[in-house]
Each structure stands twice: as C-alpha cells, then as structure tokens.
N, C-alpha and C. Protein backbone atom coordinates (compact mmCIF):
# COMPACT_ATOMS: atom_id res chain seq x y z
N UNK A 1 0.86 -1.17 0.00
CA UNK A 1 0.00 0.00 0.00
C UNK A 1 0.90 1.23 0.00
N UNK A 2 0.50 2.34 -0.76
CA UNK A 2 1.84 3.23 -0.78
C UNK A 2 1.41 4.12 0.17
N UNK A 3 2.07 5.54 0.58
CA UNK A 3 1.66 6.54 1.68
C UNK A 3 0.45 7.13 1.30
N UNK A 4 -0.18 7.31 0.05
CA UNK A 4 -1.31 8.71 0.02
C UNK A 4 -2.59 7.74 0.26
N UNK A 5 -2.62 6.44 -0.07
CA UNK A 5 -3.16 5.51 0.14
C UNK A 5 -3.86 5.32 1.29
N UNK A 6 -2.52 5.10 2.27
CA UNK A 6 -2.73 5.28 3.89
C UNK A 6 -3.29 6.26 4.61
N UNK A 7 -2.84 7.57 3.85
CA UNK A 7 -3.39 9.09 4.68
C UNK A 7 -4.71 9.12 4.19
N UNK A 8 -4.84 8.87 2.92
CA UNK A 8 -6.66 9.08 2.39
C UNK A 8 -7.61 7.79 3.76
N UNK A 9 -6.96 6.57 3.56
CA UNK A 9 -7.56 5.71 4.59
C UNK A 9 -7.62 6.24 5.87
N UNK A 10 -6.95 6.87 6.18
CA UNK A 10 -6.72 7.47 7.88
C UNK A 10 -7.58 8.74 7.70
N UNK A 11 -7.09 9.40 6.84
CA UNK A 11 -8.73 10.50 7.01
C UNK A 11 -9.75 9.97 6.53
N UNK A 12 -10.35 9.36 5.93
CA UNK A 12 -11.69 8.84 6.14
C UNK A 12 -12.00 8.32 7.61
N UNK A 13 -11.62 7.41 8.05
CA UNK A 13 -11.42 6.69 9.70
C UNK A 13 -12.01 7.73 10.36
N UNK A 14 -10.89 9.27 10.23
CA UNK A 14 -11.25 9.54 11.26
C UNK A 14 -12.31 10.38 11.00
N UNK A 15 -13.02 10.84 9.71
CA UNK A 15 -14.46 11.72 9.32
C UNK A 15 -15.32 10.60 9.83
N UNK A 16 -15.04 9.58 9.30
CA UNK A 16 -16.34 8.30 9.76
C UNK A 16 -16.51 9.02 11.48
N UNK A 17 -15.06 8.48 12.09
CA UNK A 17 -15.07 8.62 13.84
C UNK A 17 -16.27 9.74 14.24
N UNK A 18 -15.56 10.81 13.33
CA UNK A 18 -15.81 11.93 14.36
C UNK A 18 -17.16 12.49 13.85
N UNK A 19 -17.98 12.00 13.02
CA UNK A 19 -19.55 11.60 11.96
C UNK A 19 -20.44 10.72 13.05
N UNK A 20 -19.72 9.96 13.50
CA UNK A 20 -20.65 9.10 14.19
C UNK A 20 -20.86 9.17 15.59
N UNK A 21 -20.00 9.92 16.22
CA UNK A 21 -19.77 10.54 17.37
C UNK A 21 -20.93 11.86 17.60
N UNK A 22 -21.03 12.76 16.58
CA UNK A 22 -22.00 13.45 16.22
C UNK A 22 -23.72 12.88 16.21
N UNK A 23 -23.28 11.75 15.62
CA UNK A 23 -24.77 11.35 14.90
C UNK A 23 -24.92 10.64 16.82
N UNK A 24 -24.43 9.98 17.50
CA UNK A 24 -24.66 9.28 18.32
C UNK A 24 -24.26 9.72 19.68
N UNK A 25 -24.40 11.14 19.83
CA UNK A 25 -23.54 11.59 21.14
C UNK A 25 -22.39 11.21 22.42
N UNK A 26 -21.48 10.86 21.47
CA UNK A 26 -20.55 10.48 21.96
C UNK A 26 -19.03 11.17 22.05
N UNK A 27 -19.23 12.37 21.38
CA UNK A 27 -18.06 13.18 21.08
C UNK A 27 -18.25 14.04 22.01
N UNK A 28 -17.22 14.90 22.29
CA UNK A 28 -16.92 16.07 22.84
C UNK A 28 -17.44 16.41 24.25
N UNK A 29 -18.69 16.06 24.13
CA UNK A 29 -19.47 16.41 25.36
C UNK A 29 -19.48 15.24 26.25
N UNK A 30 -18.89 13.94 26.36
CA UNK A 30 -19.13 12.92 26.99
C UNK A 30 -20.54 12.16 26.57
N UNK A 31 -20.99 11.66 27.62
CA UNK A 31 -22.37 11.09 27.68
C UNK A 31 -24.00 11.98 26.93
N UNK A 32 -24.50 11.60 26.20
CA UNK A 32 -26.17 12.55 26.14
C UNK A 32 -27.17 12.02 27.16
N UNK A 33 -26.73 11.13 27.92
CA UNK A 33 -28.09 11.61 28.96
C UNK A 33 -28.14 12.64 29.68
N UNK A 34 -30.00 12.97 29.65
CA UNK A 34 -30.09 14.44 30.44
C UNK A 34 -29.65 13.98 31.23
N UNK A 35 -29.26 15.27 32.50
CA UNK A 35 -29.60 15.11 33.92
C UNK A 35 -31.01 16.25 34.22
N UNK A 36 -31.34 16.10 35.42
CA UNK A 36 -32.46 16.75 35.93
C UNK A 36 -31.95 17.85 37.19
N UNK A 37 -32.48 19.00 37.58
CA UNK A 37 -32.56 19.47 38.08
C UNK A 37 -33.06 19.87 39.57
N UNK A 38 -33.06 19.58 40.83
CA UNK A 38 -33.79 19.35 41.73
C UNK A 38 -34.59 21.43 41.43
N UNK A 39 -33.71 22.49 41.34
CA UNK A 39 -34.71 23.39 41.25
C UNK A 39 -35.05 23.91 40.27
N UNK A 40 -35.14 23.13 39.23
CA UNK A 40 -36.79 22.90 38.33
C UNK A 40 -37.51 22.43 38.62
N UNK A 41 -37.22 21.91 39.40
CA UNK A 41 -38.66 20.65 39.99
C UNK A 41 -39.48 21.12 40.74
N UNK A 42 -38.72 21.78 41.79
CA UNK A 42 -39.21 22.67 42.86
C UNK A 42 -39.90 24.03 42.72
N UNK A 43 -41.48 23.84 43.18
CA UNK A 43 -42.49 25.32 42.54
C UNK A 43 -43.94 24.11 42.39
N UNK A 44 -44.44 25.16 41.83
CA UNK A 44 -46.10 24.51 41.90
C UNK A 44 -46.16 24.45 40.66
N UNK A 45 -47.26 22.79 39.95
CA UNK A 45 -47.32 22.61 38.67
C UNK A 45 -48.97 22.60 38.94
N UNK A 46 -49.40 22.76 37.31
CA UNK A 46 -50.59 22.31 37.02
C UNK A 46 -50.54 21.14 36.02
N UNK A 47 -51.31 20.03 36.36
CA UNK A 47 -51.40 18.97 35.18
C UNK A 47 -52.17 18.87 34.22
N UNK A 48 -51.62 19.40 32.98
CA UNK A 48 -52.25 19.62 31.94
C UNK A 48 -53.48 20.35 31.45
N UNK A 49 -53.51 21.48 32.33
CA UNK A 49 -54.86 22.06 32.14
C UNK A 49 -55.85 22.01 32.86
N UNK A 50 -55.75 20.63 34.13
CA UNK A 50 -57.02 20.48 34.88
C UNK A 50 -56.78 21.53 35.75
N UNK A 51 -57.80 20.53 36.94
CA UNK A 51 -57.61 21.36 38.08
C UNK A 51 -56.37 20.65 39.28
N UNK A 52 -55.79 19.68 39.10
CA UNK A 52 -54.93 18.70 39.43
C UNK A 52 -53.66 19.82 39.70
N UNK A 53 -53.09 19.89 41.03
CA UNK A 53 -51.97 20.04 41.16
C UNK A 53 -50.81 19.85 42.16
N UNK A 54 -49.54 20.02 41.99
CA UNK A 54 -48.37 19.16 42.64
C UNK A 54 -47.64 20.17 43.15
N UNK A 55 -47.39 20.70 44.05
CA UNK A 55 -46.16 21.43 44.21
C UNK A 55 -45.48 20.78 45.19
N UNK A 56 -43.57 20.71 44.49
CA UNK A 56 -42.76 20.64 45.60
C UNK A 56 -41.92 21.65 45.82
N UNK A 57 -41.95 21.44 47.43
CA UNK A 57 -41.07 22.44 47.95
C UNK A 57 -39.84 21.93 48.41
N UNK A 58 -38.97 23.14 48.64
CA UNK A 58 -37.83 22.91 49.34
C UNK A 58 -37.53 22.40 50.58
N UNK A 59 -38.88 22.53 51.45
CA UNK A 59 -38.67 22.12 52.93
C UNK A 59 -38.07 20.45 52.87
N UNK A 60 -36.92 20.41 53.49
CA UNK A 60 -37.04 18.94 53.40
C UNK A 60 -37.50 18.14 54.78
N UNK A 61 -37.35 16.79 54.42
CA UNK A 61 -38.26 15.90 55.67
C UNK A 61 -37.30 15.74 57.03
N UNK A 62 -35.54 15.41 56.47
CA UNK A 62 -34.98 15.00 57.75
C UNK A 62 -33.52 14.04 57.27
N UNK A 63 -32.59 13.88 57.52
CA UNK A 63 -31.14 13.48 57.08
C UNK A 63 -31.37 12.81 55.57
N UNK A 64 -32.61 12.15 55.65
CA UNK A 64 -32.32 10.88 54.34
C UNK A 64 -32.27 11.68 52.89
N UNK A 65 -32.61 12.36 53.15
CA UNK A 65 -32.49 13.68 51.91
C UNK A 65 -33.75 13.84 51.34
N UNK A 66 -34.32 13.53 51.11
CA UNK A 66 -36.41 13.91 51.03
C UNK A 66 -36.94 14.77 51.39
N UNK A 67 -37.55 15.95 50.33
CA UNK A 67 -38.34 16.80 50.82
C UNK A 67 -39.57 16.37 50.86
N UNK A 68 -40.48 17.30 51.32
CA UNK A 68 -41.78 17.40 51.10
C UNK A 68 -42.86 18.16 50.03
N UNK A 69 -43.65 17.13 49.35
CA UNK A 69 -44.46 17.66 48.30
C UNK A 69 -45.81 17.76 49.10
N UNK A 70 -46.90 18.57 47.65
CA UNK A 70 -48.05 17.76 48.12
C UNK A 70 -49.14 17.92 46.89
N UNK A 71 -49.88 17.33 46.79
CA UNK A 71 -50.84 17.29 45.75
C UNK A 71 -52.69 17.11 46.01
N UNK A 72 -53.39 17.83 45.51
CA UNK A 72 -54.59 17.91 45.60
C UNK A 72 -54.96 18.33 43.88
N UNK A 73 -56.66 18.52 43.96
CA UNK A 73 -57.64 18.59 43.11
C UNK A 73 -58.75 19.15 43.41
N UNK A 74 -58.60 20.39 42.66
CA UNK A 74 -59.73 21.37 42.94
C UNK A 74 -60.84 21.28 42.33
N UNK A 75 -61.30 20.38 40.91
CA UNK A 75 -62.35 19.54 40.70
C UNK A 75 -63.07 18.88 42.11
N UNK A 76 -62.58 18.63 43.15
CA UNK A 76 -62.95 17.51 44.31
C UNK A 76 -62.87 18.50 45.11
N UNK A 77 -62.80 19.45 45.15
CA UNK A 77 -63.37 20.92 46.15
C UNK A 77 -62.07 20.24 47.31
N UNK A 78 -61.16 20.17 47.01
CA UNK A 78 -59.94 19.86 48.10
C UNK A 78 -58.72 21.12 47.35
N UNK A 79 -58.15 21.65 48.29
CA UNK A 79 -57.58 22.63 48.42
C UNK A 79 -56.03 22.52 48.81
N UNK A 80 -55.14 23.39 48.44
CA UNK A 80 -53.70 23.30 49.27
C UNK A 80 -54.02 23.16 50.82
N UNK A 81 -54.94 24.57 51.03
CA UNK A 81 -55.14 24.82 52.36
C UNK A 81 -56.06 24.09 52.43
N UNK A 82 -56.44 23.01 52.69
CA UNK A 82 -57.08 21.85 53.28
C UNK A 82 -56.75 20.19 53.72
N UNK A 83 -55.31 20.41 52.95
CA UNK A 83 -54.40 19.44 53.55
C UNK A 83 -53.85 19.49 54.51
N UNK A 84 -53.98 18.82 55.78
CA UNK A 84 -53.71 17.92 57.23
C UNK A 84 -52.04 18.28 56.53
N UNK A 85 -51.05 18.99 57.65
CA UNK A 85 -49.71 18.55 57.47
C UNK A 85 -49.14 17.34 57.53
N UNK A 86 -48.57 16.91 56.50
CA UNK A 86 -47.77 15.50 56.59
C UNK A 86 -49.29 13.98 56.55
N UNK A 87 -50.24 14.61 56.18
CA UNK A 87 -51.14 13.71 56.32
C UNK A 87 -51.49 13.57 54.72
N UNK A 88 -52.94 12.88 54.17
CA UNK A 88 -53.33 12.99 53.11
C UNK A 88 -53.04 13.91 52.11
N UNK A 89 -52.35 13.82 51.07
CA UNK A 89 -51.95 14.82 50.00
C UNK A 89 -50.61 15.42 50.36
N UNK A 90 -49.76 14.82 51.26
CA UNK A 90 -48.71 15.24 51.27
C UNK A 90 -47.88 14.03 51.14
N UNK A 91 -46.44 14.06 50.15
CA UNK A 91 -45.50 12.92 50.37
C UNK A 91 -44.20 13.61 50.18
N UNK A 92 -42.86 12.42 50.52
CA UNK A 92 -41.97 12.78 50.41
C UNK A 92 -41.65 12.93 48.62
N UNK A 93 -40.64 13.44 48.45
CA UNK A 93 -39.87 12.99 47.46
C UNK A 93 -38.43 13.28 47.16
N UNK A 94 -37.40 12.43 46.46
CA UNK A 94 -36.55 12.98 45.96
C UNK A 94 -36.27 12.44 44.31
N UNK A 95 -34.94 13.07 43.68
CA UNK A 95 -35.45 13.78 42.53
C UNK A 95 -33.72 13.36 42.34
N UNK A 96 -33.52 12.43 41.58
CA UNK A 96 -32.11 11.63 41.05
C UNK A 96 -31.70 12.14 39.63
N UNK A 97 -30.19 12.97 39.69
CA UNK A 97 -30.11 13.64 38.42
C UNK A 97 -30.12 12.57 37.42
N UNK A 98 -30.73 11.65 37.79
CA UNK A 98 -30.73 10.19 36.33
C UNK A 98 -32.18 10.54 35.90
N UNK A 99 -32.99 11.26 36.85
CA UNK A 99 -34.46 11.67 36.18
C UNK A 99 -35.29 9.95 37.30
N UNK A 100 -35.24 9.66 38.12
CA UNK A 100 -35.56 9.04 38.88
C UNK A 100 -36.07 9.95 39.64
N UNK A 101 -37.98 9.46 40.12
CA UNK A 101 -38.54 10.71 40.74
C UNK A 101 -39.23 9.84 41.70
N UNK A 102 -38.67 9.36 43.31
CA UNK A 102 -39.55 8.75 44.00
C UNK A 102 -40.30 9.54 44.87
N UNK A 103 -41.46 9.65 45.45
CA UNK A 103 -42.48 10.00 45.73
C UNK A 103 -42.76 8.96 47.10
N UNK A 104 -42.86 8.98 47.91
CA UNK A 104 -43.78 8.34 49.39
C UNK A 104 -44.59 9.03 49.70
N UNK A 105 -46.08 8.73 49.62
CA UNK A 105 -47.51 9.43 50.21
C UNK A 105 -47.62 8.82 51.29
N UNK A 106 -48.28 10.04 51.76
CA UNK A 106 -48.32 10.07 53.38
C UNK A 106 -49.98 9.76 53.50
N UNK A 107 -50.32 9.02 54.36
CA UNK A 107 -51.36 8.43 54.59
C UNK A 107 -52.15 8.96 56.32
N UNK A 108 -53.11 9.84 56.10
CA UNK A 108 -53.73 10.13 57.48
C UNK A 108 -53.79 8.57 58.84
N UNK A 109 -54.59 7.48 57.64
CA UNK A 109 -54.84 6.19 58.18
C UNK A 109 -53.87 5.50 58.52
N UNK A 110 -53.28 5.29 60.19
CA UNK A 110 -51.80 4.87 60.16
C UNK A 110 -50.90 4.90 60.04
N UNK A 111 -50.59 6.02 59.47
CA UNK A 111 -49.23 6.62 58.89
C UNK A 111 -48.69 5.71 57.76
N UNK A 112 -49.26 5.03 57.02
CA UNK A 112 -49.34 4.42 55.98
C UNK A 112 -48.53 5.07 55.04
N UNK A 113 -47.19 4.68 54.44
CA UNK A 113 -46.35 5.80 53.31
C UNK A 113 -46.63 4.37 52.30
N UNK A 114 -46.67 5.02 51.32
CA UNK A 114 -46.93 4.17 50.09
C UNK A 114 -46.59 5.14 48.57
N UNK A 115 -44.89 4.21 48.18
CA UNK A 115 -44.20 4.77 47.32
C UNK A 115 -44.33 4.44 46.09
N UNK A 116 -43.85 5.30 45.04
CA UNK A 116 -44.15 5.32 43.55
C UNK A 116 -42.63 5.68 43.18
N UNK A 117 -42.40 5.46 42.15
CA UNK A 117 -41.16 5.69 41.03
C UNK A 117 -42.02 5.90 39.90
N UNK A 118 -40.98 7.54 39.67
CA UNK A 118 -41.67 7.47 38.03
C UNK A 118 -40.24 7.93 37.53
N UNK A 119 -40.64 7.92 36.23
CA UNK A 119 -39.42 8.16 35.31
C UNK A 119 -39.48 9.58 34.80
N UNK A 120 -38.42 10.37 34.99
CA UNK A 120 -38.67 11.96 34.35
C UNK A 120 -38.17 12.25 32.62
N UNK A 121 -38.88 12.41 31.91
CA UNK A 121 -38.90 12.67 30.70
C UNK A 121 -38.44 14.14 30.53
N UNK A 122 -38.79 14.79 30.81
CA UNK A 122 -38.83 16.21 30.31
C UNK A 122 -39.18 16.92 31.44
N UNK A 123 -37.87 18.06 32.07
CA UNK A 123 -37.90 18.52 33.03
C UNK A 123 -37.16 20.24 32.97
N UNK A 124 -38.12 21.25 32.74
CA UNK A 124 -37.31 22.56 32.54
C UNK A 124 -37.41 23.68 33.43
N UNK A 125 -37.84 24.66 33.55
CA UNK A 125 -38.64 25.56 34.37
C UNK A 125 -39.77 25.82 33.90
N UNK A 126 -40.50 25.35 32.79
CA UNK A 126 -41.81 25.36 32.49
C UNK A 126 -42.68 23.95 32.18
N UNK A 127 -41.59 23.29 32.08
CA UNK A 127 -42.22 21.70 32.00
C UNK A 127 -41.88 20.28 32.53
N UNK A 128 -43.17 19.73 32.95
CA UNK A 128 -42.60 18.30 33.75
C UNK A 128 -43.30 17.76 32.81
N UNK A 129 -42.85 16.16 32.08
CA UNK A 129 -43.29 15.14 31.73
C UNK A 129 -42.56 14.03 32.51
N UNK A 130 -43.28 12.74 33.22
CA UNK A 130 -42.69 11.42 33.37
C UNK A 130 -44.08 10.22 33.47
N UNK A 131 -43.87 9.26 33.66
CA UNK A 131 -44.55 8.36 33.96
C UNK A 131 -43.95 7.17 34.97
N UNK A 132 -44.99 7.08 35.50
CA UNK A 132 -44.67 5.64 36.84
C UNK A 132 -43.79 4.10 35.79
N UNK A 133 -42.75 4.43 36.86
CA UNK A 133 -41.75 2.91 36.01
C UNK A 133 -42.68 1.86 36.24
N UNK A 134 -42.49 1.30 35.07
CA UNK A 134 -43.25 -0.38 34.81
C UNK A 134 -44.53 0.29 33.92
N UNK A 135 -45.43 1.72 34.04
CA UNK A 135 -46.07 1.97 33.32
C UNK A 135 -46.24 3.00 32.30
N UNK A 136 -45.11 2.98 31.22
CA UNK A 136 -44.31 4.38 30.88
C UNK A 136 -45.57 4.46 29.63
N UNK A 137 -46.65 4.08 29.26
CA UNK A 137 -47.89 3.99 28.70
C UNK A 137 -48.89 5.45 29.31
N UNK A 138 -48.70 5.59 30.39
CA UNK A 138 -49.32 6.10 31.47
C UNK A 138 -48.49 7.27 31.63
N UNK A 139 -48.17 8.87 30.70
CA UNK A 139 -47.54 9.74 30.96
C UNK A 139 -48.34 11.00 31.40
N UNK A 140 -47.77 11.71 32.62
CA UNK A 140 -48.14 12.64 33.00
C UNK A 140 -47.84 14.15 32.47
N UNK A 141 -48.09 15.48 32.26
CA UNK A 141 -47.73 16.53 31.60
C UNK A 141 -48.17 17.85 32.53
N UNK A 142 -46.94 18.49 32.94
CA UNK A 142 -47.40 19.85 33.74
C UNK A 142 -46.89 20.91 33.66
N UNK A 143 -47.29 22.12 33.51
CA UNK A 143 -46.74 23.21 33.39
C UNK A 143 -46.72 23.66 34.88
N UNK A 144 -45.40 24.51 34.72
CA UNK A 144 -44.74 25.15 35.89
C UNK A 144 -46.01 26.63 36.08
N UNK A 145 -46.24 26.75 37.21
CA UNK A 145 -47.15 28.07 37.54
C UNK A 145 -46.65 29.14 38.08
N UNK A 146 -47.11 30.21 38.24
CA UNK A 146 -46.44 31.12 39.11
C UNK A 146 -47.07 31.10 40.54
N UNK A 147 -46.39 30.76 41.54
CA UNK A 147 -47.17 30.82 42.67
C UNK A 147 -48.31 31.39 43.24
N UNK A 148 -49.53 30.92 43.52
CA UNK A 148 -50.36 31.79 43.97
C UNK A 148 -50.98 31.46 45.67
C-alpha cells in the first residue's frame, strides 16, 4: 500500500469517527443523557390544564435527603389549604439527576407511606413530563405556575 493511500484511509477513519460521534452523542461532550434538576422541579405545577396540582417544595423531611411535596384537586373541592400537614396529600420525594422521581404518600390512616417511582422525561422551568416505572404507557404533563 503506498503513503497517500494510507493518509486518504486514515482521514476517512477519522471523518467516519468523528460523523458518528455526532450522529450518536458520543463526542466532545461525553455522555447525552439528560440530567435533571432538583430546582426545576421545585415550585407549583398544574397537570395539563385540569384542576390537578403538585407542588414541591424545598422544605425537606430529615437526614435521608427527602423533601416534602403535596398534591390535591380542585375539581374535588380539596384545596392546598385543606391538607392535614404531613397527612393525606402530602409525600416525600426525591429527585435523582438520572431523572428518577420517588415520591412516598403520606397516609392520614396509620401513617401508611406508600411509594411510587416514576421516570422523568422532560424537566425545565416550564415543563414536567414522566410516567410511573413499569407503566411508561401512562404519561403525566405539567406546566410550571407562578405561585399563587
């Protein structure tokens, strides 16, 4: 094989390399998975237009690293201000820059916590999308609000 041979072969190699690195995010920037934000997350959402809504706050629960959310529905004449602290409509959560979003609801009856995992899709200062792992069929959609 003579030299121009070799250099034409070696620059192609490396247009292919650095083509497919592009096409497949693997160049320059390291890894393309998102990460997530814990304060995007944090603020009050509405889900999709209803009357359904989630806000988490910053307060957190206590060493394990979990704050406190809470969620109600004003279709069902239930209110922020009508949620029992730490009781019905309130749970923990934390918020894994892998987009891992666990959730523990707090239960008036017993102190009953009963947890969920969902998966975070799309997470900005104006938008949440995820769905509960095992049912990614089942996606949720919320816009960020301005506090009221």
């Amino acid at each position: 094989m003579n030299i121009s041979k070799f250099y034409r072969l070696a620059v192609c190699a490396i247009v292919s390399v650095s083509l497919s690195s592009c096409f497949f995010g693997t160049g320059g920037g390291g890894s393309n998975t998102p990460t997530f934000s814990l304060g995007d997350l944090q603020g009050l959402w509405q889900e999709n237009n209803t009357e359904h809504f989630v806000r988490f706050t910053r307060e957190a629960t206590d060493e394990t690293g979990y704050y406190y959310g809470r969620e109600w529905n004003e279709d069902q004449d239930i209110f922020e201000e009508d949620l029992v602290p730490y009781g019905n409509g309130w749970f923990k959560y934390e918020l894994k820059s892998t987009g891992t979003l666990t959730e523990i609801h707090l239960m008036d009856n017993g102190g009953a916590e009963i947890p969920k995992v969902f998966v975070v899709t799309k997470l900005d200062d104006t938008t949440l999308e995820y769905y509960e792992k095992g049912y990614s069929s089942s996606k949720y959609y919320f816009s960020k609000m301005v506090s009221r």
